[in-house]
Protein backbone atom coordinates (compact mmCIF):
# COMPACT_ATOMS: atom_id res chain seq x y z
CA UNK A 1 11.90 -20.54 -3.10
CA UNK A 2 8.93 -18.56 -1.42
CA UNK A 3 8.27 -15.71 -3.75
CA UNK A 4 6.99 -13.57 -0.55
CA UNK A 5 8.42 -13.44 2.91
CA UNK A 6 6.52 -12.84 5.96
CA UNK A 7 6.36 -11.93 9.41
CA UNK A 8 4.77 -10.73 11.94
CA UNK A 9 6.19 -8.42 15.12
CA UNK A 10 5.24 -5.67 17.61
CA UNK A 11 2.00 -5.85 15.83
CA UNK A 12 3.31 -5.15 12.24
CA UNK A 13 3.00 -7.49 9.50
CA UNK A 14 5.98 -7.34 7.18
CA UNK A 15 5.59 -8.27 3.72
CA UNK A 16 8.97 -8.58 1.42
CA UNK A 17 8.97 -9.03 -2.32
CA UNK A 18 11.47 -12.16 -2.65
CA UNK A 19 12.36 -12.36 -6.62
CA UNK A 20 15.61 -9.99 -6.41
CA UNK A 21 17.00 -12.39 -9.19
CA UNK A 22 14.15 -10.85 -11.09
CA UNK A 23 13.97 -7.34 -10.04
CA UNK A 24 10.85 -8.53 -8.21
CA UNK A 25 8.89 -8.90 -10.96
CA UNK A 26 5.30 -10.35 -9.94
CA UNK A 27 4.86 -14.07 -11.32
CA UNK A 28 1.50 -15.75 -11.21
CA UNK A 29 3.04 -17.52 -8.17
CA UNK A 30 3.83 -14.18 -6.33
CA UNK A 31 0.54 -12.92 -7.19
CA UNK A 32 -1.05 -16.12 -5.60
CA UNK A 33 0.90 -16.14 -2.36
CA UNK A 34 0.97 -12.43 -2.06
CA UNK A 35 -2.72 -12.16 -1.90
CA UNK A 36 -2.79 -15.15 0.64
CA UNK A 37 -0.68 -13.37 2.87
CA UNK A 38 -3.16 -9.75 2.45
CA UNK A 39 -6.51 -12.34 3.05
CA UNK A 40 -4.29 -13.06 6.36
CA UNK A 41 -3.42 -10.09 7.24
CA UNK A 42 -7.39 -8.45 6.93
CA UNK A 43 -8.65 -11.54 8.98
CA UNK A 44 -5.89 -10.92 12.33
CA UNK A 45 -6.70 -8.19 14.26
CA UNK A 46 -3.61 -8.53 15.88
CA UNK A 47 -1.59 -6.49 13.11
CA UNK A 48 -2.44 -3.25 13.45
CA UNK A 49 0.32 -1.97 10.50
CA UNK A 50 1.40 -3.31 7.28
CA UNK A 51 4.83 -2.66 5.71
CA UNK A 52 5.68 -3.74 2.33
CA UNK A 53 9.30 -3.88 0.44
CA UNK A 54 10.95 -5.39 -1.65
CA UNK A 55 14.01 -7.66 -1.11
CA UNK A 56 17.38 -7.26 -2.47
CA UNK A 57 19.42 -3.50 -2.86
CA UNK A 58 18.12 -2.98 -6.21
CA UNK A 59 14.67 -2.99 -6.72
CA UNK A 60 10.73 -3.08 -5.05
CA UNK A 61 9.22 -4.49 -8.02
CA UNK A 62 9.89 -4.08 -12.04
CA UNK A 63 5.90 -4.78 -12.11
CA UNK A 64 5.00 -8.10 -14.53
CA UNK A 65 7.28 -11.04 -15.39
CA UNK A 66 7.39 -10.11 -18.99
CA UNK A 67 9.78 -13.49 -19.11
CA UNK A 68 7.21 -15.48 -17.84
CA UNK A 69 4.95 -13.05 -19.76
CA UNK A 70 5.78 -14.05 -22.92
CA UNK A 71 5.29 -17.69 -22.47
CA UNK A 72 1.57 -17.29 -21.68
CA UNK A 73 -1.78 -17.82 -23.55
CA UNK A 74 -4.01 -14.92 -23.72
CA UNK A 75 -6.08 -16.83 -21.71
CA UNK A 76 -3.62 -17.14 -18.62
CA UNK A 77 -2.83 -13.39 -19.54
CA UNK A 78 -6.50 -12.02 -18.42
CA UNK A 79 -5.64 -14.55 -15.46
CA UNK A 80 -2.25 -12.69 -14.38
CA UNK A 81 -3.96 -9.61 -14.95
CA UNK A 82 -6.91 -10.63 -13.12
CA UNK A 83 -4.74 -11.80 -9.95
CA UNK A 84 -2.88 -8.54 -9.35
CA UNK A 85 -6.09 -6.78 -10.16
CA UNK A 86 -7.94 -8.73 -7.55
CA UNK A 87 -4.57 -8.78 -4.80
CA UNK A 88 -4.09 -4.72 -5.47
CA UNK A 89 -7.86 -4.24 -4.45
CA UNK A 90 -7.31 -6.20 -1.39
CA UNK A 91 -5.00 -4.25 -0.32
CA UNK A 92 -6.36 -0.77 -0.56
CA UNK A 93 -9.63 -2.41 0.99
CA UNK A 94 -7.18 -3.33 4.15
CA UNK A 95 -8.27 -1.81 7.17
CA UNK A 96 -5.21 -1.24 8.65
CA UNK A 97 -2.76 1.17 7.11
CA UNK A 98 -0.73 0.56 4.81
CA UNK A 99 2.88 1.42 4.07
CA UNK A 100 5.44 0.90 0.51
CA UNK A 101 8.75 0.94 1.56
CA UNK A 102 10.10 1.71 -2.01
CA UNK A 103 13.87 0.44 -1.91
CA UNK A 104 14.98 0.70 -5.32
CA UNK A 105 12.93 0.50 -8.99
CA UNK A 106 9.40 0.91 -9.00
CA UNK A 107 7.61 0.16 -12.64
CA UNK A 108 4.45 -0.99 -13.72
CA UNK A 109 2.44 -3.23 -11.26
CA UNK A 110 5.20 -1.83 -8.83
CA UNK A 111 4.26 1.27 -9.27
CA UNK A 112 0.32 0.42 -8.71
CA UNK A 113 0.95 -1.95 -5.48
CA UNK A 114 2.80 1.61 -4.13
CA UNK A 115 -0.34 3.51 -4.85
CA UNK A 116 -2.63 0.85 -3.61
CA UNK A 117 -1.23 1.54 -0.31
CA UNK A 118 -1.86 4.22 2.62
CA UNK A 119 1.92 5.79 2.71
CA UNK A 120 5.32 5.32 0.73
CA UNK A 121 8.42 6.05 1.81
CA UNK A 122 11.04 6.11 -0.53
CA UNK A 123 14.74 6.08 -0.97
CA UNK A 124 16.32 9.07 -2.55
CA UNK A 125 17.49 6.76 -5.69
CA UNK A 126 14.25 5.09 -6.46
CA UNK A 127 12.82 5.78 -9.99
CA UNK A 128 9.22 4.55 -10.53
CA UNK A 129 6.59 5.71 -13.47
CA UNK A 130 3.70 3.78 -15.16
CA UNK A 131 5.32 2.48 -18.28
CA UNK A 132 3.00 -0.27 -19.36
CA UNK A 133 2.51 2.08 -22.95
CA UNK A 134 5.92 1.19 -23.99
CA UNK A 135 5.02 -2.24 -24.29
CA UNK A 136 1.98 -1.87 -25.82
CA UNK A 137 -0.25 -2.45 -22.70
CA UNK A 138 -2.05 -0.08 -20.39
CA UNK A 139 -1.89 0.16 -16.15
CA UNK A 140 -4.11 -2.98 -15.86
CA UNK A 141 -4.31 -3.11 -11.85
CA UNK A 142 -5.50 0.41 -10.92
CA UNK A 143 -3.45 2.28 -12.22
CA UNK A 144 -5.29 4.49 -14.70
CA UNK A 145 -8.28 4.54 -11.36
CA UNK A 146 -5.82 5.61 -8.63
CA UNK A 147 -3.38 7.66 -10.04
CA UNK A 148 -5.81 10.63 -11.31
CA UNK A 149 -7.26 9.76 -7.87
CA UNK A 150 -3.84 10.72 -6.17
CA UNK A 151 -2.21 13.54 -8.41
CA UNK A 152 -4.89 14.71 -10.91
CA UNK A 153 -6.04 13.94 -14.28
CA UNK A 154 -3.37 16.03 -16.41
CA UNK A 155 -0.02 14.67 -14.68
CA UNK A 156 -1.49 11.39 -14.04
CA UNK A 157 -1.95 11.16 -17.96
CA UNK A 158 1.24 12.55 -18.23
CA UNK A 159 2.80 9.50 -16.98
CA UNK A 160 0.83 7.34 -18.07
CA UNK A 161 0.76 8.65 -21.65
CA UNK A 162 4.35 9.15 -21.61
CA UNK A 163 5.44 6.26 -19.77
CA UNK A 164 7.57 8.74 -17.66
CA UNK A 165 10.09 7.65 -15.15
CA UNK A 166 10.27 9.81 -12.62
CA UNK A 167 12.55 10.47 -9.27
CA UNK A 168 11.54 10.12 -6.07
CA UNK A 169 12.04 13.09 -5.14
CA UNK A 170 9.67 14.67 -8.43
CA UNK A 171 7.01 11.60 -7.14
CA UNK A 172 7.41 13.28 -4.26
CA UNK A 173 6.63 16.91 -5.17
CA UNK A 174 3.41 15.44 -6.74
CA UNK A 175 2.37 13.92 -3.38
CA UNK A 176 2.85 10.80 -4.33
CA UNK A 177 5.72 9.76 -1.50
CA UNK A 178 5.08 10.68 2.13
CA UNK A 179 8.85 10.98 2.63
CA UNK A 180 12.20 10.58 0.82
CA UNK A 181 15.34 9.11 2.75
CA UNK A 182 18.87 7.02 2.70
CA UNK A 183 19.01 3.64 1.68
CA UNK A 184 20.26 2.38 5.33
CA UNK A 185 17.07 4.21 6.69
CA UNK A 186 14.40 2.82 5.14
CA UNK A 187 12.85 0.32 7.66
CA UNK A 188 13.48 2.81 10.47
CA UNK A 189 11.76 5.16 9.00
CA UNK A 190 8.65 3.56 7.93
CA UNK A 191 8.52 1.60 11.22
CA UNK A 192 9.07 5.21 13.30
CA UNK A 193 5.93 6.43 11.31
CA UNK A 194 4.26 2.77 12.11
CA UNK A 195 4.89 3.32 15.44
CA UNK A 196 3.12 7.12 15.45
CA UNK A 197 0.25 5.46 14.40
CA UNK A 198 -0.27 2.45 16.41
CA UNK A 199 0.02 4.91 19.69
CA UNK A 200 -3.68 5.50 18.77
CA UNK A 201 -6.60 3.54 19.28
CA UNK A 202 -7.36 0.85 16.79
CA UNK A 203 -10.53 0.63 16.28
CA UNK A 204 -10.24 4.29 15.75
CA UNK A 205 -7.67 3.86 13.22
CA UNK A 206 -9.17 1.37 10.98
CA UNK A 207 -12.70 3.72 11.40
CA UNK A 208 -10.92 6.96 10.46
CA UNK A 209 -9.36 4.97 7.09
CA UNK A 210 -12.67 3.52 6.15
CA UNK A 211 -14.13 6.71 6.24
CA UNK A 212 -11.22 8.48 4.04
CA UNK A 213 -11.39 5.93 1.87
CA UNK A 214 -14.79 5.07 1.17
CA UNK A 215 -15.76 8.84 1.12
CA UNK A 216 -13.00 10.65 -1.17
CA UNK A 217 -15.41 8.75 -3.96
CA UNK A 218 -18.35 10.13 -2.89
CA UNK A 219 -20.08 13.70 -2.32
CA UNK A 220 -19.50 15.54 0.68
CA UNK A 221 -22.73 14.36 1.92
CA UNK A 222 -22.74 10.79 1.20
CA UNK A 223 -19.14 11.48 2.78
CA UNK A 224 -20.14 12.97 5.98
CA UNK A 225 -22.89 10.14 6.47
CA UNK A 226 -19.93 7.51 6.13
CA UNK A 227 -18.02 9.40 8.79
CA UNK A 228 -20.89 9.99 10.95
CA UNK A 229 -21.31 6.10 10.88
CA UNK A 230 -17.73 5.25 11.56
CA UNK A 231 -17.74 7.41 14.68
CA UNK A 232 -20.34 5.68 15.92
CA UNK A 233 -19.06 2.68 15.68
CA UNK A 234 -16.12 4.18 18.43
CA UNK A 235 -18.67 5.70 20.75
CA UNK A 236 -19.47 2.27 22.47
CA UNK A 237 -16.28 0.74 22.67
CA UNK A 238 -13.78 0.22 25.61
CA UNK A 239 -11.00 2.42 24.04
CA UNK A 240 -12.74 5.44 24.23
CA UNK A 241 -13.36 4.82 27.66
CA UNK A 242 -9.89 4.11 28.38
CA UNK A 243 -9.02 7.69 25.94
CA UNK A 244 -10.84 9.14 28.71
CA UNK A 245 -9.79 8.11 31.94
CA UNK A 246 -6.05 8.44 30.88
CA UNK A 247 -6.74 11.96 30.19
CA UNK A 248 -8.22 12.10 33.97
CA UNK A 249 -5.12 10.61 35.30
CA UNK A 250 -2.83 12.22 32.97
CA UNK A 251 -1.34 8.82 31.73
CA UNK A 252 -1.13 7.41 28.51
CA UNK A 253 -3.69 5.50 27.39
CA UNK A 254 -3.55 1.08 27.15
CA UNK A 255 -5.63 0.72 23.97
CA UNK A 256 -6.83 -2.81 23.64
CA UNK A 257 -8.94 -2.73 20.54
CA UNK A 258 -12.28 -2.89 22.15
């Protein structure tokens, strides 16, 4: 059974967790085809939006296979851990946004493949935390980087610490979740906010997240010289032109990505 389903339409790449059996816990095999459907996904300019879920009514992802966990040598443990290290980065460093469309539980590596992305939208019965400390472990794939990152040191230890499960609704109040909604909206909703986005130009898009991202761990002045860069990397291309005369002729604009 494929361990992640994919497809591609109206220029948004869908990505669905496909272990419901297992919450959908990551496996070494998710890991591996998960992170060969992200090294797609950066490569096709084409998909201009990303949506991840997680299959099944129950759950996004539990975060490890602690089954298949405890079968492993250390050795292929610093492997797993390396592999959702190395799939989590790859998706932050995506240039097109991102969006988790958490549909039920969201633990552990779960919980850092949410945070790795641009946007979550939630349903109102989600719980999620970082609970790796109850087992003995810590956050291994940027968890303990992003979270502070996202919400501040203090509650960030707070749930890590604690291994706290919160609600969507408290991840919310922290900033953590764009939006909270009913189960039966989910995909509407994150594809309506898709949709907001890919209205604008692309190049402009992928410029303007390259510059929040890559700047929010810098100075303001190394900042500013990243964003001066990335808008001049729009100044020369076709879209802005096309920005432009649309305004003249009070139309929208037919971005092409040039």
């Amino acid at each position: 059974m494929e361990t992640i389903l994919f497809q591609i339409k109206n220029n948004i790449a869908y990505i669905t967790l496909n272990r419901p059996e297992a919450l959908n816990a990551f496996n070494y095999q998710m890991l591996t085809e998960l992170h060969e459907k992200v090294n797609q996904i950066h490569l096709d300019r084409s998909i201009r939006a990303v949506i991840i879920t997680g299959s099944g009514e129950k759950s996004f992802s539990a975060g490890a296979d602690l089954k298949e966990r405890k079968t492993l040598s250390e050795p292929e443990v610093r492997r797993n851990v390396k592999a959702i290290r190395d799939c989590f980065d790859a998706i932050a460093n995506l240039p097109q946004p991102t969006i988790a469309a958490i549909n039920g539980y969201c633990f552990g590596g779960g919980f850092e493949l949410m945070i790795a992305c641009d946007f979550t939208i939630a349903v109102k019965d989600a719980k999620m935390g970082l609970t790796e400390t109850s087992w003995a472990i810590i956050p291994g794939a940027g968890g303990t980087q992003r979270l502070p990152r996202l919400i501040g040191e203090m509650r960030a230890k707070e749930l890590i610490l604690a291994a706290k499960k919160i609600s969507a609704q408290e991840a919310k109040e922290l900033g953590l979740i764009l939006k909270v909604v009913d189960k039966e909206s989910l995909l509407d909703e994150c594809e309506d906010f898709a949709h907001l986005i890919l209205r604008n130009g692309p190049i402009a898009i992928t410029q303007a997240k390259y510059a929040i991202s890559l700047g929010m761990n810098t100075d303001l002045n190394t900042g500013l010289d990243i964003e001066a860069k990335a808008y001049e990397f729009t100044i020369p291309t076709e879209d802005r032109l096309e920005a432009l005369q649309a305004f003249s002729e009070k139309r929208a604009p037919n971005f092409q990505g040039k």
